[in-house]
Protein backbone atom coordinates (compact mmCIF):
# COMPACT_ATOMS: atom_id res chain seq x y z
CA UNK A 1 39.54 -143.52 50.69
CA UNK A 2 37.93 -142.21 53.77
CA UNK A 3 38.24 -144.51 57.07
CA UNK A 4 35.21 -145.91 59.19
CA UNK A 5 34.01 -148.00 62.29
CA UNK A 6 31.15 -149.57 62.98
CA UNK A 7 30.02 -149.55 65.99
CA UNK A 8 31.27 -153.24 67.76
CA UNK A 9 28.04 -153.89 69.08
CA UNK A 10 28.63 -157.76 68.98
CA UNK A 11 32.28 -157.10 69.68
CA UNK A 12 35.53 -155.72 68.17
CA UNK A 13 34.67 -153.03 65.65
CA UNK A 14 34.89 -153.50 61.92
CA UNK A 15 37.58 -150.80 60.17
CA UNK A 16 35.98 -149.72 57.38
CA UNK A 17 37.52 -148.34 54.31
CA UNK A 18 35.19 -146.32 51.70
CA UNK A 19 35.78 -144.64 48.57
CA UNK A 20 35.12 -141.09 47.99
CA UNK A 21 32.34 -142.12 44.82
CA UNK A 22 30.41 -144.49 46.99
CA UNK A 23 29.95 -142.31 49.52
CA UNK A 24 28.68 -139.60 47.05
CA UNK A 25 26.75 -142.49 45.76
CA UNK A 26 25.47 -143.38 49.40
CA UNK A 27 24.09 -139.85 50.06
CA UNK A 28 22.36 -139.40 46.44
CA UNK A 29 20.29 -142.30 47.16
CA UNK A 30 19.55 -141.21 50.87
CA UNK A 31 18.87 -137.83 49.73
CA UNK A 32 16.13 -139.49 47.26
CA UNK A 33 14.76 -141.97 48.87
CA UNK A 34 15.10 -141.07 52.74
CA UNK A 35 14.54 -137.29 52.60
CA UNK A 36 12.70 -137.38 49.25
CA UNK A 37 10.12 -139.89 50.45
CA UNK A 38 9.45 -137.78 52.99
CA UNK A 39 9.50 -134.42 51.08
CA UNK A 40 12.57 -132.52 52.52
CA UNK A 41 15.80 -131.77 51.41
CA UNK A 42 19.21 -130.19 52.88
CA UNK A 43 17.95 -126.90 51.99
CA UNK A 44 15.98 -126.88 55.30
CA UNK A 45 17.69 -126.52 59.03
CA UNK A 46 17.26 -130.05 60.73
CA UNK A 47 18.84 -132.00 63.52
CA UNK A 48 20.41 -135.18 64.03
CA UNK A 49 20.89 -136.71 67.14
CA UNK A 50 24.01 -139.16 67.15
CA UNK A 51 26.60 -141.22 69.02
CA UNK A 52 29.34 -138.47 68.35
CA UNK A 53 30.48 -136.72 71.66
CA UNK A 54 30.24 -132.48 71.27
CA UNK A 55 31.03 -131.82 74.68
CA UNK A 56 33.27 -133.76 77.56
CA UNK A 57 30.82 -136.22 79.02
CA UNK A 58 31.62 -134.35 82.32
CA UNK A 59 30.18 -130.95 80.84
CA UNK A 60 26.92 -129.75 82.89
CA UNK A 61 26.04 -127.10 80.49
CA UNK A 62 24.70 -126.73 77.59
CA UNK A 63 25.42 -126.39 74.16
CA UNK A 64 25.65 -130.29 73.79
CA UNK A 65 25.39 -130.15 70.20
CA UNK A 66 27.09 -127.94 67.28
CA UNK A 67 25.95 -126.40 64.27
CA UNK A 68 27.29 -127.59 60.86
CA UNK A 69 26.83 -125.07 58.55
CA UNK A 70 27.48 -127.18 55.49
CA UNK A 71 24.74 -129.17 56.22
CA UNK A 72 22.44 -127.25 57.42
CA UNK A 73 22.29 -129.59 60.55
CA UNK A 74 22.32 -129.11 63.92
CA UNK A 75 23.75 -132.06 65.35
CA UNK A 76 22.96 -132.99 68.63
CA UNK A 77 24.88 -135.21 71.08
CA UNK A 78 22.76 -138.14 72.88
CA UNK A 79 25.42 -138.66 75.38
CA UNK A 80 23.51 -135.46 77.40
CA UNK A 81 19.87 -136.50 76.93
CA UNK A 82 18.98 -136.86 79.79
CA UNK A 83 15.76 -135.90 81.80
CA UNK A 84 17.40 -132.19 83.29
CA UNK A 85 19.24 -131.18 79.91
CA UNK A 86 15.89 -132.17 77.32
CA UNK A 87 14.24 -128.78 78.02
CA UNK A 88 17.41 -127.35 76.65
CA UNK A 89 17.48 -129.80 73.89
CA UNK A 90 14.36 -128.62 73.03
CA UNK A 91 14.70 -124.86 73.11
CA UNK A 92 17.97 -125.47 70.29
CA UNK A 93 15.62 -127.34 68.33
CA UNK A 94 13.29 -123.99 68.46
CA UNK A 95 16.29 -121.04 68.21
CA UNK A 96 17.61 -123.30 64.99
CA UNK A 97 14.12 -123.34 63.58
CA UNK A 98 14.58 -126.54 62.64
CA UNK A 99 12.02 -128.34 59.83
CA UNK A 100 12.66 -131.90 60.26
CA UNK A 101 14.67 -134.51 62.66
CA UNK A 102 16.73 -137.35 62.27
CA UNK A 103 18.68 -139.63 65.41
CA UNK A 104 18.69 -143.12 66.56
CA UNK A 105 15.33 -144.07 68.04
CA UNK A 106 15.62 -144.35 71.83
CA UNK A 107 17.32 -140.74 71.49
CA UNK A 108 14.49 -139.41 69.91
CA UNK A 109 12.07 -141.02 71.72
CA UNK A 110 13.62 -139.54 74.84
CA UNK A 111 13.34 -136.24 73.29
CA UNK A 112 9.56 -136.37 72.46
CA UNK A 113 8.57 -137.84 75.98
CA UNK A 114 10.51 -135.24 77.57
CA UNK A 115 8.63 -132.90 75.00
CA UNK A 116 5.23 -134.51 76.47
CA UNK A 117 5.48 -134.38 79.65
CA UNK A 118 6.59 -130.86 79.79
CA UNK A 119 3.61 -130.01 77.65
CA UNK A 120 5.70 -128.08 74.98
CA UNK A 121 3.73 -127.10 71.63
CA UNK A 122 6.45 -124.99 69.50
CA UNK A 123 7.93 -128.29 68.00
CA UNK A 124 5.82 -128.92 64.83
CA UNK A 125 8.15 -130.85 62.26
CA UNK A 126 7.76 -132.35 58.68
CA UNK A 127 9.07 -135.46 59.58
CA UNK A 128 11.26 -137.36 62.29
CA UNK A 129 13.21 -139.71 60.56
CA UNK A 130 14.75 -142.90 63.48
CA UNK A 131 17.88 -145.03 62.67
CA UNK A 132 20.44 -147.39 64.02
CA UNK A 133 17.53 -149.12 66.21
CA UNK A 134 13.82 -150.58 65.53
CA UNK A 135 10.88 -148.62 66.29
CA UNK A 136 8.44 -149.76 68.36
CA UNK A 137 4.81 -148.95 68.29
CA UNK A 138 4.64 -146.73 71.18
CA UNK A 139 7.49 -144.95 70.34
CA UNK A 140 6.43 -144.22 67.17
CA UNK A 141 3.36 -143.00 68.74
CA UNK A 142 5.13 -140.33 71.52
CA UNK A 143 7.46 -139.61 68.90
CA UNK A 144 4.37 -138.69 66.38
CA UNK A 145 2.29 -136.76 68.85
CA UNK A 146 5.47 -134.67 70.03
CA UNK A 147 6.62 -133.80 66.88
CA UNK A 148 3.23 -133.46 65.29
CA UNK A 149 4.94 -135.34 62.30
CA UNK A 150 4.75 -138.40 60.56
CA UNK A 151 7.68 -140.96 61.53
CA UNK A 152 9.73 -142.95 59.00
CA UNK A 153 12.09 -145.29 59.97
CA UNK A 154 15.17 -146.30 57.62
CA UNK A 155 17.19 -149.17 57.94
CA UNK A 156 21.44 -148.61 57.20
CA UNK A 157 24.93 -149.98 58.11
CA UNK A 158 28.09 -147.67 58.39
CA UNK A 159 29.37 -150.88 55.98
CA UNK A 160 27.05 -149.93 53.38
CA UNK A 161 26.44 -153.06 52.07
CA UNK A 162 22.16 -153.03 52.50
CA UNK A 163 19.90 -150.23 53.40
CA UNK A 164 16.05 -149.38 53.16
CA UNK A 165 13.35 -146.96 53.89
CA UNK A 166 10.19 -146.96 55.49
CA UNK A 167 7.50 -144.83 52.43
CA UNK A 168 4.33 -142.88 53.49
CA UNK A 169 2.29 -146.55 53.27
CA UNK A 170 4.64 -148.14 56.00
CA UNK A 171 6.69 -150.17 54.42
CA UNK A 172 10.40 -150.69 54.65
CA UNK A 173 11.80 -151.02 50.99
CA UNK A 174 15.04 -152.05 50.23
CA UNK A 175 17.65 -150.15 48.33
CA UNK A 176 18.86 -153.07 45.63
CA UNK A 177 21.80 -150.44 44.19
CA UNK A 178 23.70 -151.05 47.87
CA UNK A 179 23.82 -155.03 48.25
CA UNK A 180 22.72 -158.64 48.19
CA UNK A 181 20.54 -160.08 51.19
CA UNK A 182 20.66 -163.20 52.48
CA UNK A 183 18.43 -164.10 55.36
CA UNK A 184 19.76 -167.76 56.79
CA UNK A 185 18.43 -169.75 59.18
CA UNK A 186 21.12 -171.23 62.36
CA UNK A 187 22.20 -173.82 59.60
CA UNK A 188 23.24 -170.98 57.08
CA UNK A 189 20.59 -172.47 54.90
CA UNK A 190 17.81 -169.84 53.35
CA UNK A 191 14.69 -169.19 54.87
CA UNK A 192 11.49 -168.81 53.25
CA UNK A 193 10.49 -164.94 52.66
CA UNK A 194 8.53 -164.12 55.85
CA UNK A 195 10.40 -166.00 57.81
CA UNK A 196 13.00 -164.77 60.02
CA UNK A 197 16.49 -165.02 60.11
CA UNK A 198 20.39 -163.38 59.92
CA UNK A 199 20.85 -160.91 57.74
CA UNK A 200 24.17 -161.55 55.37
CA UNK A 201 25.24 -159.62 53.05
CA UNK A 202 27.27 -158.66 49.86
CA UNK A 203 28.19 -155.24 49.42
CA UNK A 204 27.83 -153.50 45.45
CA UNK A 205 28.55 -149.78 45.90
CA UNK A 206 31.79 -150.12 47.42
CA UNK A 207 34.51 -151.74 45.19
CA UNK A 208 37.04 -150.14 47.60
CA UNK A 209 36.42 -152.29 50.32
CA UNK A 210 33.91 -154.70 49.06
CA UNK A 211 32.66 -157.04 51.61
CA UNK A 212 31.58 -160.61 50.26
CA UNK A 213 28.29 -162.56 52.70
CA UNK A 214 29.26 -160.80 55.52
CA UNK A 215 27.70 -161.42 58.75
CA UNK A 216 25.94 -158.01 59.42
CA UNK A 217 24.83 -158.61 62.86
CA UNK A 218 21.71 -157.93 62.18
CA UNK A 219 17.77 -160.16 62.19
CA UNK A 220 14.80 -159.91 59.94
CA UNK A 221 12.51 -161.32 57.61
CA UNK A 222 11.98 -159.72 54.02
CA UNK A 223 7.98 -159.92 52.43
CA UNK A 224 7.02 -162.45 49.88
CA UNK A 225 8.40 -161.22 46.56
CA UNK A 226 4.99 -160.95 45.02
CA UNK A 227 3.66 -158.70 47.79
CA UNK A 228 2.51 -155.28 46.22
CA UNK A 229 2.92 -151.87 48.06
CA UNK A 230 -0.30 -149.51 47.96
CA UNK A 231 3.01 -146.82 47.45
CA UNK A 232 3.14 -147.68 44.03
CA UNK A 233 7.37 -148.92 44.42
CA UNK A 234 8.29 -151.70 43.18
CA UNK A 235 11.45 -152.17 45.47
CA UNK A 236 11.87 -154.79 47.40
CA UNK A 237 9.78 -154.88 51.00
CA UNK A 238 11.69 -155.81 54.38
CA UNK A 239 9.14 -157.42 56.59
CA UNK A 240 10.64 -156.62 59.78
CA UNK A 241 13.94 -155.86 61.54
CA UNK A 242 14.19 -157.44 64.74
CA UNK A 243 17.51 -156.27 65.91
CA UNK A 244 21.05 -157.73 66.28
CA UNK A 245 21.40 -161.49 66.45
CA UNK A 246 22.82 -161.11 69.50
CA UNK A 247 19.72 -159.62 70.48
CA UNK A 248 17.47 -162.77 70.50
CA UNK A 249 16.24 -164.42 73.36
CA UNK A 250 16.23 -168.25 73.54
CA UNK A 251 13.82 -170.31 75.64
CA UNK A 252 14.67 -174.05 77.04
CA UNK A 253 13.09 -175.67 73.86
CA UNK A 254 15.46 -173.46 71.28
CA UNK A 255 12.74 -171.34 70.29
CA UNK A 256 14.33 -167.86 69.72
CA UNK A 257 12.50 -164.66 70.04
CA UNK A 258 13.19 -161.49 68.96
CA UNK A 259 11.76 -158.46 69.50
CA UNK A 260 9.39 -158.08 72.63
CA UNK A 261 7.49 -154.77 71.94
CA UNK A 262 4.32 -156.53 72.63
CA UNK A 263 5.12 -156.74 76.40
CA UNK A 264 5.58 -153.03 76.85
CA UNK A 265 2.47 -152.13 75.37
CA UNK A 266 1.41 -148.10 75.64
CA UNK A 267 -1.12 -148.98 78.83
CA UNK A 268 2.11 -149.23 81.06
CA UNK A 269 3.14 -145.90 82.71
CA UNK A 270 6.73 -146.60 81.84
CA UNK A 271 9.51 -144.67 80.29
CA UNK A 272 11.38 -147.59 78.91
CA UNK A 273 12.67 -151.14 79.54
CA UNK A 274 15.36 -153.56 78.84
CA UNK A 275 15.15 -157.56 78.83
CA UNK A 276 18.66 -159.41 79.83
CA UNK A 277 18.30 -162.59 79.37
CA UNK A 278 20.71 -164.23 82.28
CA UNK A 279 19.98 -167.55 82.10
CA UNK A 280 17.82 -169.95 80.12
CA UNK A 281 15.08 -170.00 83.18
CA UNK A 282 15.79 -166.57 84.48
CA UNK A 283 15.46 -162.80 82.74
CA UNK A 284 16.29 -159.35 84.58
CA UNK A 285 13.75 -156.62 83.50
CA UNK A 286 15.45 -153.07 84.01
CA UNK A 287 12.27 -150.68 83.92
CA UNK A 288 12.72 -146.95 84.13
CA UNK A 289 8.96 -146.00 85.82
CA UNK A 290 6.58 -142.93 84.85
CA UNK A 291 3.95 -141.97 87.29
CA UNK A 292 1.36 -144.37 88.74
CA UNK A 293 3.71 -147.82 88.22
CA UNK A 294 2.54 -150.15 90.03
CA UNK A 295 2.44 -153.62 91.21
CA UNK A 296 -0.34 -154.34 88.82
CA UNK A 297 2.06 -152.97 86.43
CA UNK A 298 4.84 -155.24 87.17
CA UNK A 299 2.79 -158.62 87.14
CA UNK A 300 1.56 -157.37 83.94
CA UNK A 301 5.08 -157.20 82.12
CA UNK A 302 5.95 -160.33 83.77
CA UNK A 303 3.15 -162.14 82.78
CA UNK A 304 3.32 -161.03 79.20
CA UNK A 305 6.85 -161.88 79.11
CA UNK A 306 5.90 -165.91 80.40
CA UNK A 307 3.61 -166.10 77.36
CA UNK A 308 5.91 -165.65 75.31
CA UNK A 309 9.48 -166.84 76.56
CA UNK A 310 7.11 -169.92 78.75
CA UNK A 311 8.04 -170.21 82.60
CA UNK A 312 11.08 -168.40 83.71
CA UNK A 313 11.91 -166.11 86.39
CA UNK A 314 11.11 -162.99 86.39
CA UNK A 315 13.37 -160.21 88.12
CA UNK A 316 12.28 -156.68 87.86
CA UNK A 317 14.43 -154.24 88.54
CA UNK A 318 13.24 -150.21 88.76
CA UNK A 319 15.93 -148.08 87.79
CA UNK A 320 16.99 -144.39 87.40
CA UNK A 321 18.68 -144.98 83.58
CA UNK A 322 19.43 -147.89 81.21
CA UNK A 323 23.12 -147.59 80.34
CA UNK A 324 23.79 -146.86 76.25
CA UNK A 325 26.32 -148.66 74.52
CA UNK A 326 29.58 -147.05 73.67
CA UNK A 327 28.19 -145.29 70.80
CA UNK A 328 25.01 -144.27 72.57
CA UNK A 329 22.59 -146.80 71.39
CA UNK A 330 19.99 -148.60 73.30
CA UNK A 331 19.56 -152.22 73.43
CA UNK A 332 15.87 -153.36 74.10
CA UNK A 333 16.71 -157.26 74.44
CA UNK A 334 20.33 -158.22 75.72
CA UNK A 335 21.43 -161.70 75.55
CA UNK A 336 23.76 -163.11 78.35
CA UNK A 337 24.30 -166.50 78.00
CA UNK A 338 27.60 -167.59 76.95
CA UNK A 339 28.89 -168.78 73.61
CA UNK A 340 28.50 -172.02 74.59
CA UNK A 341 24.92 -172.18 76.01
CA UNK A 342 23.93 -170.66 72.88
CA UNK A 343 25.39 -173.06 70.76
CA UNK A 344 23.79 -176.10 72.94
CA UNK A 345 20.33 -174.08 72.51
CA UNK A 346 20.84 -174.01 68.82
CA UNK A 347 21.62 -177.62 68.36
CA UNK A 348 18.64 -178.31 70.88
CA UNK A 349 16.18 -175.96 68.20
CA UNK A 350 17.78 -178.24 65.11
CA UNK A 351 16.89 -182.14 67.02
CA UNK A 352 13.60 -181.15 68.44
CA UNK A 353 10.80 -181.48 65.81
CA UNK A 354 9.44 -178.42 64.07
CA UNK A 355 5.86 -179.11 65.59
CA UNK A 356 6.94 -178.96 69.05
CA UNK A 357 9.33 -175.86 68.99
CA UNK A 358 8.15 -172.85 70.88
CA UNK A 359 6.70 -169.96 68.48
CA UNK A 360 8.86 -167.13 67.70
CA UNK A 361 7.42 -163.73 68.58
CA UNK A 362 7.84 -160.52 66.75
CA UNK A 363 6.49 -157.51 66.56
């Protein structure tokens, strides 16, 4: 048995505990349907970009990533990604003559921009392959143009109990050999395929440690059952992923909303942004500015952000960085309201009638 963590986003982390066959298991599907889709293989240098730390978090030099020679990977810290070290990110990514890329989203994102604005051309890849976050449309745009690249974006759990992968049509199919979905609404009841929901799951590939409707964490929606892919698979299709349940803004009426990609649309000269949701009338935006922000710029977001959560206050805050979590991820929507204004919220949603509830907007 090999031990594991996941990563305690929503609070103490999970210890995992995974037999040596379903992780084989694990990576022979990933190899053919993440990798495969996209037509590369471990025979070819690539990089990942990760929440593992290389180099003390002090260290001012590079190299801030290692190379693992049974892998053919380079892997690549995202605890040093930031705006002074990317040109050096880049230049490893060039020496290693690497084919194809793989890292959470907001790491690679960070990576491409940086590639952008520095006007670099030497960085033509197969495919960039995003996990461990959602991908929004712009970033899946800078990422695209920097890379020169198709992106695919894969859906996963370090508990292994549900996974899918984004084909060369767009869709997110799910892997059926890993586990059993469930998406439930705040009652724990089903919801109709479309709709969204939490994600709970039961695990099948891991009968060391098998984990029976466990809450993942995690929000979403899967497609009508009948819907056809233009792919030609026959898996099933995940409509959307909108993040971790903690992750979901609620307004006065219980309406909750999930993702909020429409507000940061690609006409805003920003770098990246993070909703914290403080109180049920007030959210903080933290905005990290590119050139020519303006005030225009700010009543924009905060408009956009009143249609959709209704009126609140808007504080917008310009800063320097958005913190990561612990494992280096970046949260786009952070809920701060306690355990027990949520739970009032909720039982507000369930006693007001389903005509007059807010609309819940995703991406």
């Amino acid at each position: 048995m090999v031990h594991e963590q996941t990563s305690g986003t929503t609070g103490t982390p999970l210890n995992l505990w995974r037999s040596r066959q379903a992780i084989q298991q694990l990576y022979a599907l990933s190899d053919g349907r993440e990798r495969g889709w996209s037509g590369v293989s471990l025979d070819e240098p690539w990089a990942m970009l990760g929440g593992q730390l290389v180099a003390a978090i002090e260290q001012r030099r590079p190299p801030f990533w290692v190379w693992n020679k049974a892998l053919n990977q380079l892997y690549m810290s995202a605890y040093h990604l930031d705006p002074v070290h990317i040109p050096d990110y880049l230049d490893a990514l060039v020496q290693h003559r690497i084919g194809y890329v793989w890292g959470y989203t907001s790491a690679l994102y960070a990576l491409a921009y940086g590639a952008l604005q520095a006007g670099r051309n030497d960085l033509a890849m197969k495919v960039a392959i995003t996990n461990a976050e959602p991908v929004s449309a712009h970033q899946r745009q800078v990422i695209g143009d920097a890379f020169k690249c198709p992106v695919r974006e894969t859906y996963g759990m370090a508990e292994m109990a549900f996974a899918a992968t984004e084909c060369e049509r767009g869709r997110l199919h799910a892997w059926p050999e890993l586990g059993v979905l469930e998406v439930l609404d705040e009652n724990d009841r089903p919801v109709r395929d479309g709709q969204t929901g939490e994600f709970v799951v039961t695990g099948l590939l891991n009968a060391g440690m098998p984990l029976i409707r466990y809450r993942v964490g995690d929000r979403g929606a899967m497609a009508p059952g009948h819907t056809p892919c233009a792919c030609g698979r026959t898996l099933p299709i995940v409509a959307r992923v909108e993040g971790r349940a903690d992750d979901v803004l609620y307004t006065a009426h219980g309406a909750s909303i999930g993702r909020l990609d429409p507000v940061f649309k690609a006409d805003l000269p920003i770098v990246e942004a993070q909703v914290i949701q403080e109180a049920l009338t007030r959210v903080r935006v933290r905005v990290v500015t590119a050139s020519g922000f303006d005030r225009h710029h700010e009543r924009a977001i905060v408009q956009r952000l009143k249609d959709r959560i209704g009126p609140i206050d808007v504080v917008l805050e310009q800063v320097d960085v958005i913190p990561r979590t612990a494992r280096g991820k970046f949260r786009a929507v952070v809920c701060a309201l306690s355990a027990t204004e949520r739970d009032i919220v909720r039982r507000a949603a369930v006693q007001v009638p389903a005509g007059r509830r807010g609309t819940e907007v995703s991406a």
